[in-house]
Protein backbone atom coordinates (compact mmCIF):
# COMPACT_ATOMS: atom_id res chain seq x y z
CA UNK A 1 68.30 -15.41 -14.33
CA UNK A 2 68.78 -14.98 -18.29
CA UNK A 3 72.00 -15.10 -20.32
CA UNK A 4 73.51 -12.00 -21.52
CA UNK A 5 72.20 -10.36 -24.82
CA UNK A 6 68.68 -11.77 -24.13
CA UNK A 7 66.69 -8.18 -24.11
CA UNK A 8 63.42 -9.11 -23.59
CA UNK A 9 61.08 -7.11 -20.50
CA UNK A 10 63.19 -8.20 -17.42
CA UNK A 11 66.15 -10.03 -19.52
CA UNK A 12 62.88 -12.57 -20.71
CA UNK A 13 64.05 -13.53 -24.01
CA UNK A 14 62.52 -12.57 -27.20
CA UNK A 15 60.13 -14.72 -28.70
CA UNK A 16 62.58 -15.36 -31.27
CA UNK A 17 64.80 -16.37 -28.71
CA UNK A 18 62.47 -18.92 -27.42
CA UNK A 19 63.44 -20.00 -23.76
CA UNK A 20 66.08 -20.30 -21.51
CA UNK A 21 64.89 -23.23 -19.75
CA UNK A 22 64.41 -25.58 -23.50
CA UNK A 23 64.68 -25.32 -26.33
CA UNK A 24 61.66 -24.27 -28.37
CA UNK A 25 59.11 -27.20 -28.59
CA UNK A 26 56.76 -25.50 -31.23
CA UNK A 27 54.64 -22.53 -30.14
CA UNK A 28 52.76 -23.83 -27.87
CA UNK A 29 49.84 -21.24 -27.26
CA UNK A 30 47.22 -21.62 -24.16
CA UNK A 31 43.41 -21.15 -25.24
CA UNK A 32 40.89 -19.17 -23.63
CA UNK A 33 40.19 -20.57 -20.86
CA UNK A 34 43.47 -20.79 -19.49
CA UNK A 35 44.17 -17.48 -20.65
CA UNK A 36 41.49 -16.48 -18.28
CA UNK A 37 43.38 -17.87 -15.50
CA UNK A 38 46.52 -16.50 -15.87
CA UNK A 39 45.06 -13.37 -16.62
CA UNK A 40 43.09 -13.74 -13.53
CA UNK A 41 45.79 -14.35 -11.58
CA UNK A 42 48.19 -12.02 -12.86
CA UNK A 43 45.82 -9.55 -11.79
CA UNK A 44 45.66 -10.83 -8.31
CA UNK A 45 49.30 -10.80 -8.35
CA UNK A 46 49.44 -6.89 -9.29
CA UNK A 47 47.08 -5.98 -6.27
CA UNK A 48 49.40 -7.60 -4.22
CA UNK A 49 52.18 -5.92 -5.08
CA UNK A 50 49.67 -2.72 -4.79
CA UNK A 51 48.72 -3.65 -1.37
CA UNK A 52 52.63 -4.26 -0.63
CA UNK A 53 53.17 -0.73 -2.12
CA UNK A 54 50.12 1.26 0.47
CA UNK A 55 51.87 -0.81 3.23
CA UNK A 56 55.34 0.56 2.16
CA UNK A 57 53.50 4.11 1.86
CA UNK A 58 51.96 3.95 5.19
CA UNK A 59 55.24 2.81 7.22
CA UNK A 60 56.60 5.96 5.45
CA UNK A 61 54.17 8.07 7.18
CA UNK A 62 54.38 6.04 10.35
CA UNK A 63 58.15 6.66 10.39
CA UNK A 64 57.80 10.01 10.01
CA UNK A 65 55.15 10.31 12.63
CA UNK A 66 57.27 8.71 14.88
CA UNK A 67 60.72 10.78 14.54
CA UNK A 68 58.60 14.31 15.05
CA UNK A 69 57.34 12.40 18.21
CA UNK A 70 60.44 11.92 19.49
CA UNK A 71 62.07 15.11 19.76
CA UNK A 72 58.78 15.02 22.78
CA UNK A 73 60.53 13.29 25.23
CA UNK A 74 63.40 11.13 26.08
CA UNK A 75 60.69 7.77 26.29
CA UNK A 76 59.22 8.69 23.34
CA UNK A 77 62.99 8.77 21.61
CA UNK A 78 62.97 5.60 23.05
CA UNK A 79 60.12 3.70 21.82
CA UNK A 80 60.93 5.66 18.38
CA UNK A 81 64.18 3.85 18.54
CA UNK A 82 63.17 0.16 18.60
CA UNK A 83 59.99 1.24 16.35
CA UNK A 84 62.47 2.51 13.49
CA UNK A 85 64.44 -1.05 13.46
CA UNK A 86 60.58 -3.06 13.35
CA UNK A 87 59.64 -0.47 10.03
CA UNK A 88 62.57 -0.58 8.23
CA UNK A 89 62.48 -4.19 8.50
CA UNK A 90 58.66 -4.26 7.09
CA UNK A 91 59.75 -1.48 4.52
CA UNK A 92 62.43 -3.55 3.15
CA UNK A 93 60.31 -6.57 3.41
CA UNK A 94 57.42 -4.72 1.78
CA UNK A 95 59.57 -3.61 -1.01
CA UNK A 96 61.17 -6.88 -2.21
CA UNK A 97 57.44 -8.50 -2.63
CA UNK A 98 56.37 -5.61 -3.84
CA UNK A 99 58.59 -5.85 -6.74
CA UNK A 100 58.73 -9.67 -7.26
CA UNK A 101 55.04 -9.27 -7.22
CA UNK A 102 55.05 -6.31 -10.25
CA UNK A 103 57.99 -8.45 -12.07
CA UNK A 104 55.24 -11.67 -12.11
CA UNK A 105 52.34 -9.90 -12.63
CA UNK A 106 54.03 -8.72 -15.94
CA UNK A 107 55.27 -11.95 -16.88
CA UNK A 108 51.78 -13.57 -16.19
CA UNK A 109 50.20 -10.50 -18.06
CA UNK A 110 52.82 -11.04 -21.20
CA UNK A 111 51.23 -14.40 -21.63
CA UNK A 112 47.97 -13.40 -22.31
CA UNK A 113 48.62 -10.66 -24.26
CA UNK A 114 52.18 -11.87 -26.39
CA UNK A 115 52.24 -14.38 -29.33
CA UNK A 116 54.91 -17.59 -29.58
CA UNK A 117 56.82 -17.62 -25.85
CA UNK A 118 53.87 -18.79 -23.65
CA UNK A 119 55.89 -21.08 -21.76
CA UNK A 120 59.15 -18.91 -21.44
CA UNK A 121 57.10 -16.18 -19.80
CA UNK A 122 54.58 -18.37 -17.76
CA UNK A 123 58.47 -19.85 -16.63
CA UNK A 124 59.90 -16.48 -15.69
CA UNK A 125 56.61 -15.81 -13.82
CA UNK A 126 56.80 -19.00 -11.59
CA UNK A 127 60.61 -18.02 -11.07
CA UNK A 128 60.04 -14.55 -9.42
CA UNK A 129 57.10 -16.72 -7.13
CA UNK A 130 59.82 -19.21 -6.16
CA UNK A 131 62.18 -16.03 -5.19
CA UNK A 132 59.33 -14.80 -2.79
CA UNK A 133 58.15 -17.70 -1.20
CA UNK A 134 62.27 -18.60 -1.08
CA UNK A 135 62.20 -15.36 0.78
CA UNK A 136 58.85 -16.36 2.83
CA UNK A 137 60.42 -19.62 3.82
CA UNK A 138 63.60 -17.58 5.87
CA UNK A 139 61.81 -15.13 6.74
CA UNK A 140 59.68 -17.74 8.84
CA UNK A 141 62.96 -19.79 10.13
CA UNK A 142 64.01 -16.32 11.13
CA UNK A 143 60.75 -15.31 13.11
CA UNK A 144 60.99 -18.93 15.06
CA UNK A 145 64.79 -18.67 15.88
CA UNK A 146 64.23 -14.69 17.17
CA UNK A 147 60.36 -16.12 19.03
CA UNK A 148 62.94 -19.32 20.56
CA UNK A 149 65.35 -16.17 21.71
CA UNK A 150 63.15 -14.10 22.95
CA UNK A 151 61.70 -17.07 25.39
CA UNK A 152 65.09 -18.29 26.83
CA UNK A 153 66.17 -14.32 27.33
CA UNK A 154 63.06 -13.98 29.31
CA UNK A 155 63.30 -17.47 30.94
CA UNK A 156 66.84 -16.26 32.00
CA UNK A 157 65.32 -12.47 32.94
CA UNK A 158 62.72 -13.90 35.19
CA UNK A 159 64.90 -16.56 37.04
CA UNK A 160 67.17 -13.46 37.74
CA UNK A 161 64.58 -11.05 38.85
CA UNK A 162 62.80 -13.99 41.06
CA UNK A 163 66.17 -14.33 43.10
């Protein structure tokens, strides 16, 4: 996202540095009030990625549940099966906003707190949102083709078993 040699927290430039996306316009500063805000929301935005990370935790434990279940019975290694595709696709899923919501939580959090590159980190922040709802918006197209596949494989399974 950042040229290379620009070592501020996760490749943000330095305040020296200014911004990738401009150059420096003066150091523009937000007051209170909006400082409020973004410090509002960058704390939403960590309990997110909290809430991401329990979910991660507990599909762990799920996962784990389910693989000593198995060795039970051949159903059982069965139902583990297609169970251990549906968590590691909510593990990986959980893990990606987990971090894009720790990586914009931090930027939000560096513009309360930092001096002279409001905009530059209030810019990185909005780029790591754009990454997850980028990832939200496939995610989606990918639920609706697999929902659309799932109806015409049991359209065809039910014309077959009626005859």
């Amino acid at each position: 996202m950042y040229p290379p040699g620009q070592d501020g927290a996760f490749g943000a430039p330095t305040q020296a540095q200014g911004s990738v996306w401009g150059a420096p316009q003066g150091n523009y500063e937000f007051n209170e009030q909006e400082n409020q805000v973004i410090a509002q929301l960058a704390t939403t935005t960590k309990l997110n990625g909290i809430i991401q990370a329990l979910s991660l935790g507990a599909g762990v434990i799920t996962l784990v549940a389910m693989v000593s279940r198995a060795s039970d019975s051949v159903m059982a290694a069965a139902q583990a099966g297609g169970g251990l595709i549906g968590l590691a696709i909510a593990g990986i899923f959980s893990f990606f906003v987990m971090i894009w919501m720790f990586r914009s939580s931090a930027a939000l959090k560096r513009v309360v707190d930092t001096q002279g590159n409001d905009i530059g980190n209030l810019i990185e922040a909005l780029a790591h949102q754009r990454s997850f709802f980028g990832m939200m918006k496939w995610l989606m197209v990918g639920a609706i083709g697999l929902v659309c596949l799932a109806c015409v494989a049991g359209m065809l399974f039910a014309s077959r078993v009626a005859t």
